[in-house]
C-alpha atoms as a PDB file:
ATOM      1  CA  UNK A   1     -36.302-288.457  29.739  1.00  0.00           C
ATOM      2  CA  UNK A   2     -35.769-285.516  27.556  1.00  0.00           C
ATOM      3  CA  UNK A   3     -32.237-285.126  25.474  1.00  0.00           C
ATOM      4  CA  UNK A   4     -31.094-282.319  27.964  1.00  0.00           C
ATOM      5  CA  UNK A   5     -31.806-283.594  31.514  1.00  0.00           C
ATOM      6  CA  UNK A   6     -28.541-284.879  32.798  1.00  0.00           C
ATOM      7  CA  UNK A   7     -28.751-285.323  36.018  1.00  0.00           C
ATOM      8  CA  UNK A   8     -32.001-286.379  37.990  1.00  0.00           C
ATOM      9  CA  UNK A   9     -32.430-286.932  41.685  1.00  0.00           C
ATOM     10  CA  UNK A  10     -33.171-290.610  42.805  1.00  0.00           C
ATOM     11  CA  UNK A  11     -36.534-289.010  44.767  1.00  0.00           C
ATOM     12  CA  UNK A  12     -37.932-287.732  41.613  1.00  0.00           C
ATOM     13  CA  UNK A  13     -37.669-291.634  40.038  1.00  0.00           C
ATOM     14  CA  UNK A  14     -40.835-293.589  40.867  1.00  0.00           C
ATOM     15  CA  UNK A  15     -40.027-296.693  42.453  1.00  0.00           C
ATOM     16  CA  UNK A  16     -42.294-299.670  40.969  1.00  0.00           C
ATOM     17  CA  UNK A  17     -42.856-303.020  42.880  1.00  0.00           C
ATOM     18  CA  UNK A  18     -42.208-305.457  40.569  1.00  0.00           C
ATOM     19  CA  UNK A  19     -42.618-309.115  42.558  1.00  0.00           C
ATOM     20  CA  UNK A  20     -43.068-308.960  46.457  1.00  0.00           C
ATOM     21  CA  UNK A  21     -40.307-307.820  48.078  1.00  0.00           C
ATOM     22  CA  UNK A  22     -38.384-306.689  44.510  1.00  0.00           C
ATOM     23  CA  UNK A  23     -38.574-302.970  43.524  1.00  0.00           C
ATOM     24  CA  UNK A  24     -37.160-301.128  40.453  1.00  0.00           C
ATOM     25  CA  UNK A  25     -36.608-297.440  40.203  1.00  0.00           C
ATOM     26  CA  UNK A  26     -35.288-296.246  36.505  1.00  0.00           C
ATOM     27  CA  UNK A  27     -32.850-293.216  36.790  1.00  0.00           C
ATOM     28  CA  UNK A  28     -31.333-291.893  33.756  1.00  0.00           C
ATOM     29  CA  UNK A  29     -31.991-293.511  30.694  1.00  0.00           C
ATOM     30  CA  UNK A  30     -31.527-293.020  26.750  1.00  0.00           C
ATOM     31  CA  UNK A  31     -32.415-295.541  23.866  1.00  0.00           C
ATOM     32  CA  UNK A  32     -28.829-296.864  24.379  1.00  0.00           C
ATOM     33  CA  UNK A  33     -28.407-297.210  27.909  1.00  0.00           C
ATOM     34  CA  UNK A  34     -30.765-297.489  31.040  1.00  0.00           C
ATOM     35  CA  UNK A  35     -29.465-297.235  34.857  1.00  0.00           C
ATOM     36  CA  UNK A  36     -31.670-298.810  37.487  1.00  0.00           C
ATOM     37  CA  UNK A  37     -31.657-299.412  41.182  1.00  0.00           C
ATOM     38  CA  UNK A  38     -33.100-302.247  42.292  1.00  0.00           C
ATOM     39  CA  UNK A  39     -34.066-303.035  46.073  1.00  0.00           C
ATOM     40  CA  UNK A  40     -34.492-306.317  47.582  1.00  0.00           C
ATOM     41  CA  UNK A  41     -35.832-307.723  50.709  1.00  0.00           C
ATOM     42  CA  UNK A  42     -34.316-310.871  52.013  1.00  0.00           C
ATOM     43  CA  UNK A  43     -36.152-313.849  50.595  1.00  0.00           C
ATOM     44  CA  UNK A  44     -36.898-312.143  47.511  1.00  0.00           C
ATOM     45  CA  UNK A  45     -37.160-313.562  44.573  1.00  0.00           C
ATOM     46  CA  UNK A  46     -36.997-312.422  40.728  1.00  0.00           C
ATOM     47  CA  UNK A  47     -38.698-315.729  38.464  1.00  0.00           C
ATOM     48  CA  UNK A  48     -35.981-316.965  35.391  1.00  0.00           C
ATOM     49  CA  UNK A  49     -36.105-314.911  32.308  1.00  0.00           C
ATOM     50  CA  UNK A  50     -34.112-313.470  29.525  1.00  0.00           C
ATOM     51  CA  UNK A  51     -33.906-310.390  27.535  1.00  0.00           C
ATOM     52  CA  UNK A  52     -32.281-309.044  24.356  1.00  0.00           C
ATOM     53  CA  UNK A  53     -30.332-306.086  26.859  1.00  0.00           C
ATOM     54  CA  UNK A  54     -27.212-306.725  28.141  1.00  0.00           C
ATOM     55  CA  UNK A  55     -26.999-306.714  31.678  1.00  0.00           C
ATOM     56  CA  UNK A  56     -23.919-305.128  33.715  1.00  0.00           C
ATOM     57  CA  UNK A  57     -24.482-304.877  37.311  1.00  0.00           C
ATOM     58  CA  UNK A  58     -23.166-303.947  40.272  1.00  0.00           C
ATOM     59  CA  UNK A  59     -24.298-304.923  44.662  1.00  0.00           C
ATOM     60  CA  UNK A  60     -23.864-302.025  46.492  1.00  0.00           C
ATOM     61  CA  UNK A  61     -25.636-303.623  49.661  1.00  0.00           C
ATOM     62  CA  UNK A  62     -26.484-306.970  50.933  1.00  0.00           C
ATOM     63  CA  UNK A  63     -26.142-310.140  48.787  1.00  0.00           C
ATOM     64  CA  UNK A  64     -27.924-311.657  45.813  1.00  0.00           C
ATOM     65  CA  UNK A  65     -27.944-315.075  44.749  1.00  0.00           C
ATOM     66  CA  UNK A  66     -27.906-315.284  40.469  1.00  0.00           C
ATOM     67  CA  UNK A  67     -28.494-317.575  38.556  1.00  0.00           C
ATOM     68  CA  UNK A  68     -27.011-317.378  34.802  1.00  0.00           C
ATOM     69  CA  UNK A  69     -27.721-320.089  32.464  1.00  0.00           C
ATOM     70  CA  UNK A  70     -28.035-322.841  35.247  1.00  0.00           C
ATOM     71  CA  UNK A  71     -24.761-321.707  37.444  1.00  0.00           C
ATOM     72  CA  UNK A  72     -25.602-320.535  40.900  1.00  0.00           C
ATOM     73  CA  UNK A  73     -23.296-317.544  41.788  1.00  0.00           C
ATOM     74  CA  UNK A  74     -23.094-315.478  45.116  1.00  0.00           C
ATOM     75  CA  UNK A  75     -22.632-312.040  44.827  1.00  0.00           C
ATOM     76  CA  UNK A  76     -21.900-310.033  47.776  1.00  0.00           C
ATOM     77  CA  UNK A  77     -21.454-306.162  48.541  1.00  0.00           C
ATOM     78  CA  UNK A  78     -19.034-304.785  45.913  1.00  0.00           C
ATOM     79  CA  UNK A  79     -19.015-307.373  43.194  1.00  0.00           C
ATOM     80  CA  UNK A  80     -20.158-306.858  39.779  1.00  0.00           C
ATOM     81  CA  UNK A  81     -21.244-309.068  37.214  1.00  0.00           C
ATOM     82  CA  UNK A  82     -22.618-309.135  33.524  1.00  0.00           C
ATOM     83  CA  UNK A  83     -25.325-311.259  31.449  1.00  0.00           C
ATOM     84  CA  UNK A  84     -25.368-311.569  27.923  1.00  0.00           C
ATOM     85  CA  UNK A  85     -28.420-310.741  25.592  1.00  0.00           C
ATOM     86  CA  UNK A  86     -30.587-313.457  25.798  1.00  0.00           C
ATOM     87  CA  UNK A  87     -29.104-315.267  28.479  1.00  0.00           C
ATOM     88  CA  UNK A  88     -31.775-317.406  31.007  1.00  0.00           C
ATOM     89  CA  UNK A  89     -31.518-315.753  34.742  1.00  0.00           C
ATOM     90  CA  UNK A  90     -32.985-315.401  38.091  1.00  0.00           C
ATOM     91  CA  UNK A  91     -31.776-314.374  41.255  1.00  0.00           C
ATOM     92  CA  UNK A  92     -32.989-314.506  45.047  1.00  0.00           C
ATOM     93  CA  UNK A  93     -31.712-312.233  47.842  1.00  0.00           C
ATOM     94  CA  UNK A  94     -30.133-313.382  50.478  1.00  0.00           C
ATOM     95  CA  UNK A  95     -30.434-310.437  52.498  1.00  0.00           C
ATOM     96  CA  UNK A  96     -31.642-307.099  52.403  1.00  0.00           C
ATOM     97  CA  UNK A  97     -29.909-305.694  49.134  1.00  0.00           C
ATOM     98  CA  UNK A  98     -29.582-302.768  46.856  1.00  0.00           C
ATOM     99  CA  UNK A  99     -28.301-303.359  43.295  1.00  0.00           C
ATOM    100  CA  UNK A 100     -27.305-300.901  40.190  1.00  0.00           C
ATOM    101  CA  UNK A 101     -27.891-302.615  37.196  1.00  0.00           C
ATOM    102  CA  UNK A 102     -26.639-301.378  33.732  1.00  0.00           C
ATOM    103  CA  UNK A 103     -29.141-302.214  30.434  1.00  0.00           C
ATOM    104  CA  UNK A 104     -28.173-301.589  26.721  1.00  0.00           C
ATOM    105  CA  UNK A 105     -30.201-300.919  24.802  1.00  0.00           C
ATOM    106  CA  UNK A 106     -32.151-299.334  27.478  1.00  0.00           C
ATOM    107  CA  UNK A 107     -35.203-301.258  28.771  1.00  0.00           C
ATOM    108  CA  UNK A 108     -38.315-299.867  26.969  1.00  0.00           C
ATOM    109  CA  UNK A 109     -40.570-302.117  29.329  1.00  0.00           C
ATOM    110  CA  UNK A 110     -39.002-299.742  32.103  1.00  0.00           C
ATOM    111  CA  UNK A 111     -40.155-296.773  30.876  1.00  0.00           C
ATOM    112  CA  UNK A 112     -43.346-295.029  32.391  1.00  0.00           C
ATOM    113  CA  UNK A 113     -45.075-293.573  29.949  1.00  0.00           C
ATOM    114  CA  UNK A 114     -46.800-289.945  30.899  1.00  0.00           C
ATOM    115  CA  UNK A 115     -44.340-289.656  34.071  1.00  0.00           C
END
């Protein structure tokens, strides 16, 4: 993303299919921070990891069951959460969901190169 684009139009993000049912699309994006939307069909499920980004995010639809560090959390339409650098997590949805996740630094595994 070039130093002057400030706004770009979800449609013009590629959405990428990262596990059945579990789809990322990358909106705006620096070396600091990273915005992503993140769609989930019920049943889905993203395998535990961890990361050196913080992680802020936010359910806009639907609801997501996380897992941080071995505590099982429900989040639900309009609750927002955060996972420290590092930190083991997975998640499942429980229904149909859209999330907005937050990354910092931004996520240079996210980043399509050429697009």
């Amino acid at each position: 993303m070039s130093k002057d684009r400030v706004i770009l139009e979800s449609a013009d993000s590629i959405k990428v299919e990262m596990y059945p049912g579990f789809a990322r699309q990358v909106l705006v994006h620096n070396q600091e921070l990273m915005m992503v939307l993140f769609t989930w069909g019920k049943g889905a499920v993203l395998p535990e990891h961890s990361h050196p980004h913080v992680q802020a995010g936010f359910v806009v639809s639907g609801a997501v069951e996380l897992t941080v560090e071995g505590t099982e959390y429900t989040t639900r339409s309009g609750c927002s959460y955060l996972i420290h650098a590092n930190e083991r997590h997975s998640a499942r949805a429980l229904e149909d969901s859209v999330v907005l996740d937050a990354f910092t630094p931004s996520r240079q595994d996210y980043i399509l190169r050429g697009v």
